[in-house]
C-alpha atoms as a PDB file:
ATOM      1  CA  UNK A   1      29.984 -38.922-112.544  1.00  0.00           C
ATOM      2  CA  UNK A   2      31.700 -35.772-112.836  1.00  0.00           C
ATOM      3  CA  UNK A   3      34.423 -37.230-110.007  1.00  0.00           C
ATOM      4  CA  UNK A   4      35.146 -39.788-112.779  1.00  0.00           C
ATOM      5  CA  UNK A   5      35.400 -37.412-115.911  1.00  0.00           C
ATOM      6  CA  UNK A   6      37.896 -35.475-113.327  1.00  0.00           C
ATOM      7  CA  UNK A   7      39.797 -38.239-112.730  1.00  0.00           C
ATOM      8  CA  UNK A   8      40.060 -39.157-116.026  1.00  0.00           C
ATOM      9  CA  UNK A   9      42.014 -36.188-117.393  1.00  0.00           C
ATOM     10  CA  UNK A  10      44.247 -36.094-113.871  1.00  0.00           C
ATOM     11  CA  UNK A  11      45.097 -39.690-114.572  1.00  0.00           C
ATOM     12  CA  UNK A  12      45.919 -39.500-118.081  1.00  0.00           C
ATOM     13  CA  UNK A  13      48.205 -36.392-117.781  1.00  0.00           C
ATOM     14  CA  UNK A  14      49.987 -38.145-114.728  1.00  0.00           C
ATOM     15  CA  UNK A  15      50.641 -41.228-116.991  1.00  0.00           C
ATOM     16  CA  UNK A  16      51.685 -38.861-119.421  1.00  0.00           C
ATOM     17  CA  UNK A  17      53.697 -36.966-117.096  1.00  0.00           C
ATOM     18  CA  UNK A  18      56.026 -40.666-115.747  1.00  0.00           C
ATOM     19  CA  UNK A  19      56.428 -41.161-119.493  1.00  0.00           C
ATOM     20  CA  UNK A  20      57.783 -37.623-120.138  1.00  0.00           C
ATOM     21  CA  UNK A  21      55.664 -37.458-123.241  1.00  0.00           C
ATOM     22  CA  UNK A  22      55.030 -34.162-124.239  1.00  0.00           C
ATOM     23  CA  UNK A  23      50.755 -33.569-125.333  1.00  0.00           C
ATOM     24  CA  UNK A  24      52.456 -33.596-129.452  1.00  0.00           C
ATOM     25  CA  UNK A  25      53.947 -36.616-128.474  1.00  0.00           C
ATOM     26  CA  UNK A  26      50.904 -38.092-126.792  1.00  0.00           C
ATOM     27  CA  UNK A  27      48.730 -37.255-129.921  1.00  0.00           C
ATOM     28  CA  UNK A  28      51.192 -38.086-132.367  1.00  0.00           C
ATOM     29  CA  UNK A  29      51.297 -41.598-130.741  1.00  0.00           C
ATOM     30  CA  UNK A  30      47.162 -42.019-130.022  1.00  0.00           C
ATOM     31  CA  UNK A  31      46.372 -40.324-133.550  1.00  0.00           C
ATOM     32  CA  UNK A  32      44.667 -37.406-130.993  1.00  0.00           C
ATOM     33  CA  UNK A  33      45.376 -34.161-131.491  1.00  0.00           C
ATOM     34  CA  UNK A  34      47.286 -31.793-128.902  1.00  0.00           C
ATOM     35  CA  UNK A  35      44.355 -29.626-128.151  1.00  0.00           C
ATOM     36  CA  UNK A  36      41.866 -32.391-127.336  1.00  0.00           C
ATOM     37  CA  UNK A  37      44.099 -33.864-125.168  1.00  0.00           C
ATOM     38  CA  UNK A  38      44.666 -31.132-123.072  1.00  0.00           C
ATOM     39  CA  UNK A  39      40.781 -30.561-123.102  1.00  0.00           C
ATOM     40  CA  UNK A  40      40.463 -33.730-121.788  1.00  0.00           C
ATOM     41  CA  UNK A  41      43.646 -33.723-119.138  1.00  0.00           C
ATOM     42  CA  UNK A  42      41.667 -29.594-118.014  1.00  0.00           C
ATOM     43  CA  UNK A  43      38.288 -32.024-117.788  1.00  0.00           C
ATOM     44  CA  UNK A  44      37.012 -29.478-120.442  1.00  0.00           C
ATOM     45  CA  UNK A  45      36.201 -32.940-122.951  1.00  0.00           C
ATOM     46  CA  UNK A  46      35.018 -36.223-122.525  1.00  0.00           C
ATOM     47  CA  UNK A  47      36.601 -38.587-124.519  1.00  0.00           C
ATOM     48  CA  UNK A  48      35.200 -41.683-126.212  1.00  0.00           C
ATOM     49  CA  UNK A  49      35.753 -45.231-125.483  1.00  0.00           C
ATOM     50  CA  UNK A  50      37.731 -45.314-128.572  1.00  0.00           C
ATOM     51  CA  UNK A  51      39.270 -42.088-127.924  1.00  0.00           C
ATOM     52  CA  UNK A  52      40.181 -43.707-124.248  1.00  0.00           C
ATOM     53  CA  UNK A  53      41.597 -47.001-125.578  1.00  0.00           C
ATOM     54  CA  UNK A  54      43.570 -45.208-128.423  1.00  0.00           C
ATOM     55  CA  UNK A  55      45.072 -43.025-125.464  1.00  0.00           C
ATOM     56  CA  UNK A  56      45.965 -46.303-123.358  1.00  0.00           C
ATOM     57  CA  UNK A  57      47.490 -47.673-125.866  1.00  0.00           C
ATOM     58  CA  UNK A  58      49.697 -45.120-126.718  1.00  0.00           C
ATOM     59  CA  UNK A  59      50.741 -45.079-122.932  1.00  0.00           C
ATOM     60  CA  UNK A  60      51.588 -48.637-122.946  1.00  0.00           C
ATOM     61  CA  UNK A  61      48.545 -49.048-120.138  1.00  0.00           C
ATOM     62  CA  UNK A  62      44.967 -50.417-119.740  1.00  0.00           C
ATOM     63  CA  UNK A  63      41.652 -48.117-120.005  1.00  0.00           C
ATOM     64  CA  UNK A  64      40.857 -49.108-116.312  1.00  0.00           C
ATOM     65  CA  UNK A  65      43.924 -47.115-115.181  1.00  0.00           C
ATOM     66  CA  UNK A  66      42.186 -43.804-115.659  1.00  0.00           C
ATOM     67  CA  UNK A  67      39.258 -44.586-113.291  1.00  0.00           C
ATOM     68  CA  UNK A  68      39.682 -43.861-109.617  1.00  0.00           C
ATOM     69  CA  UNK A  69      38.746 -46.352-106.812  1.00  0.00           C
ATOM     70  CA  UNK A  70      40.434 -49.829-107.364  1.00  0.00           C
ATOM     71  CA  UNK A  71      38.169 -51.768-105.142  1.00  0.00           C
ATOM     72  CA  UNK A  72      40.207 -55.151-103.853  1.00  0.00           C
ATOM     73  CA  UNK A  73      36.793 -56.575-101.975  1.00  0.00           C
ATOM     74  CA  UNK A  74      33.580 -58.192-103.882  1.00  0.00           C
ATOM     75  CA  UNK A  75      31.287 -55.612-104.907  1.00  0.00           C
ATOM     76  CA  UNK A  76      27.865 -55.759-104.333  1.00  0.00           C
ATOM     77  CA  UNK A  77      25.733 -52.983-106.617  1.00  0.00           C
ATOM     78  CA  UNK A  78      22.193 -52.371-105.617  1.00  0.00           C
ATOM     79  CA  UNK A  79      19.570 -51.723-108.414  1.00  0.00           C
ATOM     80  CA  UNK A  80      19.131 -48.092-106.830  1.00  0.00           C
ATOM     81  CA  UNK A  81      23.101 -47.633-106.674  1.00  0.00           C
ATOM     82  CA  UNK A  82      24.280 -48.036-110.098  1.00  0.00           C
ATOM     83  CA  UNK A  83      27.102 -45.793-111.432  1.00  0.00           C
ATOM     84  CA  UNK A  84      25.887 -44.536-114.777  1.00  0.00           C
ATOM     85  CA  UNK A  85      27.843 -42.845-117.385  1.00  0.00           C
ATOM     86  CA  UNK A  86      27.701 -42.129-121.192  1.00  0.00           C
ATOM     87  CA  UNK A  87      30.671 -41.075-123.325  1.00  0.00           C
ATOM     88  CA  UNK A  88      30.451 -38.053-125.615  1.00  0.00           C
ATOM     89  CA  UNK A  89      28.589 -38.817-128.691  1.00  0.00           C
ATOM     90  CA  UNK A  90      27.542 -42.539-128.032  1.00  0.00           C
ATOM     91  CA  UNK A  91      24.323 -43.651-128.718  1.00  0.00           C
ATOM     92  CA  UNK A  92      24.959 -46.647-124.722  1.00  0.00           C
ATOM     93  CA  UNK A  93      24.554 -45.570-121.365  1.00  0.00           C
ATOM     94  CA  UNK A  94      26.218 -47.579-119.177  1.00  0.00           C
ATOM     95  CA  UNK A  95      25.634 -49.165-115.556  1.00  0.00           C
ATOM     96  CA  UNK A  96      28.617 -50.733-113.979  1.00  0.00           C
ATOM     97  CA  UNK A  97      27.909 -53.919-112.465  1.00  0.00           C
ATOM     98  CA  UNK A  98      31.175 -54.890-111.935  1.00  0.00           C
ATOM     99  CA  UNK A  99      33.924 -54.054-109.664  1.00  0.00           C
ATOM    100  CA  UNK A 100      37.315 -52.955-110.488  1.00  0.00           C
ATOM    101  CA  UNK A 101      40.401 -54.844-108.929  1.00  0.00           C
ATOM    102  CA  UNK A 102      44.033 -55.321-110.172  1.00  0.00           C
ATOM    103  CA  UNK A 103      44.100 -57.126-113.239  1.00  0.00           C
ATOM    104  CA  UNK A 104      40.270 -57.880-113.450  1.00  0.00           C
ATOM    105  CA  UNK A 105      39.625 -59.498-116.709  1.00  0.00           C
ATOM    106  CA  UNK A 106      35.773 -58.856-117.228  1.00  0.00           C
ATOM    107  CA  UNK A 107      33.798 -55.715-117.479  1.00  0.00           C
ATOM    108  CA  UNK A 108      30.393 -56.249-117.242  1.00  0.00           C
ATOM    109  CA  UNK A 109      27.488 -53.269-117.685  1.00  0.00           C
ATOM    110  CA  UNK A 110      23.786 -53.102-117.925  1.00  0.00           C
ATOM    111  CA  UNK A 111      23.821 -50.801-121.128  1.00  0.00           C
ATOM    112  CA  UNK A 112      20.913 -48.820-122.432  1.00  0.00           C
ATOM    113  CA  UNK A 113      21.076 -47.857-126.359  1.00  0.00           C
ATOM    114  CA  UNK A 114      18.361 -45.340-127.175  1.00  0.00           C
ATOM    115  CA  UNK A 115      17.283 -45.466-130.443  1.00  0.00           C
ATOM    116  CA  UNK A 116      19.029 -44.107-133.211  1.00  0.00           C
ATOM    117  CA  UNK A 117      17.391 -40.514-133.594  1.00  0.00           C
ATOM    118  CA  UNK A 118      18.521 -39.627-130.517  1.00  0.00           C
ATOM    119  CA  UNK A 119      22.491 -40.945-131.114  1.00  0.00           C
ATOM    120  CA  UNK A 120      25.325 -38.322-131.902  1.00  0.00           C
ATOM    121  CA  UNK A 121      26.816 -38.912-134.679  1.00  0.00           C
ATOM    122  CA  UNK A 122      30.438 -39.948-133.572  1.00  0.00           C
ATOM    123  CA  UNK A 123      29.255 -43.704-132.523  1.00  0.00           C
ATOM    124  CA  UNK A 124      31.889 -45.759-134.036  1.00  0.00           C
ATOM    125  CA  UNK A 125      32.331 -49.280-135.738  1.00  0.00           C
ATOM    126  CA  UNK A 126      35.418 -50.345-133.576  1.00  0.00           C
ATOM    127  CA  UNK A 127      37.573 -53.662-133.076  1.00  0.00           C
ATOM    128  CA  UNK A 128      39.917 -54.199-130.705  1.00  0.00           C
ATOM    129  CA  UNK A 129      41.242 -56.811-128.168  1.00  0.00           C
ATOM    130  CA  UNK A 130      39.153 -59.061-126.705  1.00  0.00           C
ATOM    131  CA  UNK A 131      35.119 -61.076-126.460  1.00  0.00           C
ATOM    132  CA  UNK A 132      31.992 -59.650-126.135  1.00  0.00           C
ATOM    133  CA  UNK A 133      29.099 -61.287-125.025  1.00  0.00           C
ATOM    134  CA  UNK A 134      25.753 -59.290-124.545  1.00  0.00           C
ATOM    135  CA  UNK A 135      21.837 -60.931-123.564  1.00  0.00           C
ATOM    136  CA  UNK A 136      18.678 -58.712-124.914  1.00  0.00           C
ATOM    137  CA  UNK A 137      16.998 -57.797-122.255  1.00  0.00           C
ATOM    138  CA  UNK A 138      14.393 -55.410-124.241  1.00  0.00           C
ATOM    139  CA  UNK A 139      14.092 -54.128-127.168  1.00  0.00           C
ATOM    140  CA  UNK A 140      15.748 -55.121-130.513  1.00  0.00           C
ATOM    141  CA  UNK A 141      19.461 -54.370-131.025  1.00  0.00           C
ATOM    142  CA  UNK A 142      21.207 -54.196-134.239  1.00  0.00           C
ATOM    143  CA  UNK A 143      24.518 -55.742-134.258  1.00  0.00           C
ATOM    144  CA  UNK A 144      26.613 -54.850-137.580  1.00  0.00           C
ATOM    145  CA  UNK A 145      29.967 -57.486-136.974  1.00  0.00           C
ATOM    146  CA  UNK A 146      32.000 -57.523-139.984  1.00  0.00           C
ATOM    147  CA  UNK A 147      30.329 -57.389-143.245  1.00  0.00           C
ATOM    148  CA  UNK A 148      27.088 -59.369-141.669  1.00  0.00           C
ATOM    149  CA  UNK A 149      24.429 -57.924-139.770  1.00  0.00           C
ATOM    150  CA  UNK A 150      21.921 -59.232-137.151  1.00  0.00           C
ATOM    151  CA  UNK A 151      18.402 -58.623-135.292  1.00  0.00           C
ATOM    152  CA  UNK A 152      18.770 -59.537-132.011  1.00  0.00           C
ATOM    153  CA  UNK A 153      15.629 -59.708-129.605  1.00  0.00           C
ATOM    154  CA  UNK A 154      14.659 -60.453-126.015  1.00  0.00           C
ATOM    155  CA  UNK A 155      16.223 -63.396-124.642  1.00  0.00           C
ATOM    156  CA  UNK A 156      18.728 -63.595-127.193  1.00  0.00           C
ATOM    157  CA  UNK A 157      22.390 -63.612-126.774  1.00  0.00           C
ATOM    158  CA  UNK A 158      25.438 -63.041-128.993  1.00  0.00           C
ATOM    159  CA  UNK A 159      29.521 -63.567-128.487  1.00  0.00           C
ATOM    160  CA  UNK A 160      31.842 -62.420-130.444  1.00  0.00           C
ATOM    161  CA  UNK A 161      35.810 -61.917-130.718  1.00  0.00           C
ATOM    162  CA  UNK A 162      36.314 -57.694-130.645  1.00  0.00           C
ATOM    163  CA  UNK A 163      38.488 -57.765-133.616  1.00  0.00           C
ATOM    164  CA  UNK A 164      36.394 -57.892-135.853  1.00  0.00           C
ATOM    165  CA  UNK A 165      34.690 -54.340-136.473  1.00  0.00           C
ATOM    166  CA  UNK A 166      31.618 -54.004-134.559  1.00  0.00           C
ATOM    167  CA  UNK A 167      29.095 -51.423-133.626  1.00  0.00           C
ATOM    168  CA  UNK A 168      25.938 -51.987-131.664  1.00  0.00           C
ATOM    169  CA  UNK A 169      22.310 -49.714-132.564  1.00  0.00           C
ATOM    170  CA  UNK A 170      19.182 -49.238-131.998  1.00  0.00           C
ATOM    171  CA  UNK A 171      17.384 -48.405-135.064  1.00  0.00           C
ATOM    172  CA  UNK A 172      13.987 -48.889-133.327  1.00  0.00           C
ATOM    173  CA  UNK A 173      12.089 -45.920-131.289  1.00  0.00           C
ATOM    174  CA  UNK A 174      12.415 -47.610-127.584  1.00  0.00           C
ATOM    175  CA  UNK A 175      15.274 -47.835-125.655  1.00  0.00           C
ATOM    176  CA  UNK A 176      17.168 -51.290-126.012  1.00  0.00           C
ATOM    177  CA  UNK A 177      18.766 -52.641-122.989  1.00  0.00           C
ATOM    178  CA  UNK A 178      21.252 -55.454-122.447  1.00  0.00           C
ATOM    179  CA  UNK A 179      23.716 -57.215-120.346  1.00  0.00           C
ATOM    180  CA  UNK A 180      27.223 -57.022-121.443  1.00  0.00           C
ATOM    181  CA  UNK A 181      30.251 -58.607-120.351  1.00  0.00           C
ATOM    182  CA  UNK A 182      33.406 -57.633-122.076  1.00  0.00           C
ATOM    183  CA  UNK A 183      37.332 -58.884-121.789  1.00  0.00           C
ATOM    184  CA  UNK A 184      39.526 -57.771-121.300  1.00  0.00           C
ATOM    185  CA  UNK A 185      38.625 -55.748-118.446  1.00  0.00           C
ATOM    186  CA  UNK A 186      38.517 -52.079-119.902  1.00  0.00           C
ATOM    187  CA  UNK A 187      37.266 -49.569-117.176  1.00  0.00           C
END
């Protein structure tokens, strides 16, 4: 994990770098400021998801081209041999269950939310680009999507366009944990 966060920063300050964007520039244009974004190029922060897409936007590039290891073969990803990560302040730990190739257009993750109580308090309502589609596999997960709201248990399944606000919780005390699949292709 820590390879990843590392490779993060080193990527975005070599984007930044080709673009001769200065860090004020880079902020000014991802609504960042200067000092977070060298925190994160010095791997001294973790950004967000949001954080990350606001930054690849304002460098004219996708999320994925921060992570290392573009993998060109199928993948296969043992139960035992998941990578696992969890941005700063969200409430969903993610297992990648996908591969990452040139111009990939899914991402999909087993994702754990854990409840609530135990969430930082920067998860986000977000929209952006894209679909969502994500199966209960335990637990119940809150969807708020636009001004409605939903209860979704085991076995059920929603989809959704991304541009729409959106956040997903946990309000319960268990763990909930789904299968997403998102588009485009973001890590």
């Amino acid at each position: 994990m820590q390879k990843v966060i590392e490779a993060i920063g080193q990527r975005i300050k070599e984007l930044r770098s080709q673009k001769n964007l200065t860090l004020e520039e880079l902020a000014e244009r991802s609504g960042c400021t200067p000092g977070f974004l060298s925190q994160i190029e010095r791997n001294r922060a973790v950004p967000s998801i949001a954080t990350l897409d606001a930054i690849a936007g304002a460098l004219d590039t996708r999320v994925s081209d921060f992570f290392p290891d573009t993998i060109k073969t199928a993948k296969i990803v043992r139960h035992n041999q998941r990578e696992t990560f969890q941005f700063e302040g969200s409430s969903t730990i993610y297992s990648i269950l996908s591969t990452k190739f040139p111009h990939a257009a899914i991402d999909a993750f087993l994702m754990t939310v854990v409840p609530a109580g135990e969430a930082l308090p920067t998860d986000e309502t977000r929209a952006h680009i894209g679909e969502e589609f994500y199966y209960v596999l335990q637990g119940i997960l809150h969807l708020r999507y636009g001004d409605a709201h939903y209860d979704l248990c085991p076995g059920d399944t929603v989809h959704f366009r991304s541009t729409v606000k959106h956040r997903l919780e946990n309000s319960g005390d268990q763990p909930v944990v789904l299968l997403g699949l998102i588009t485009p292709a973001i890590f």
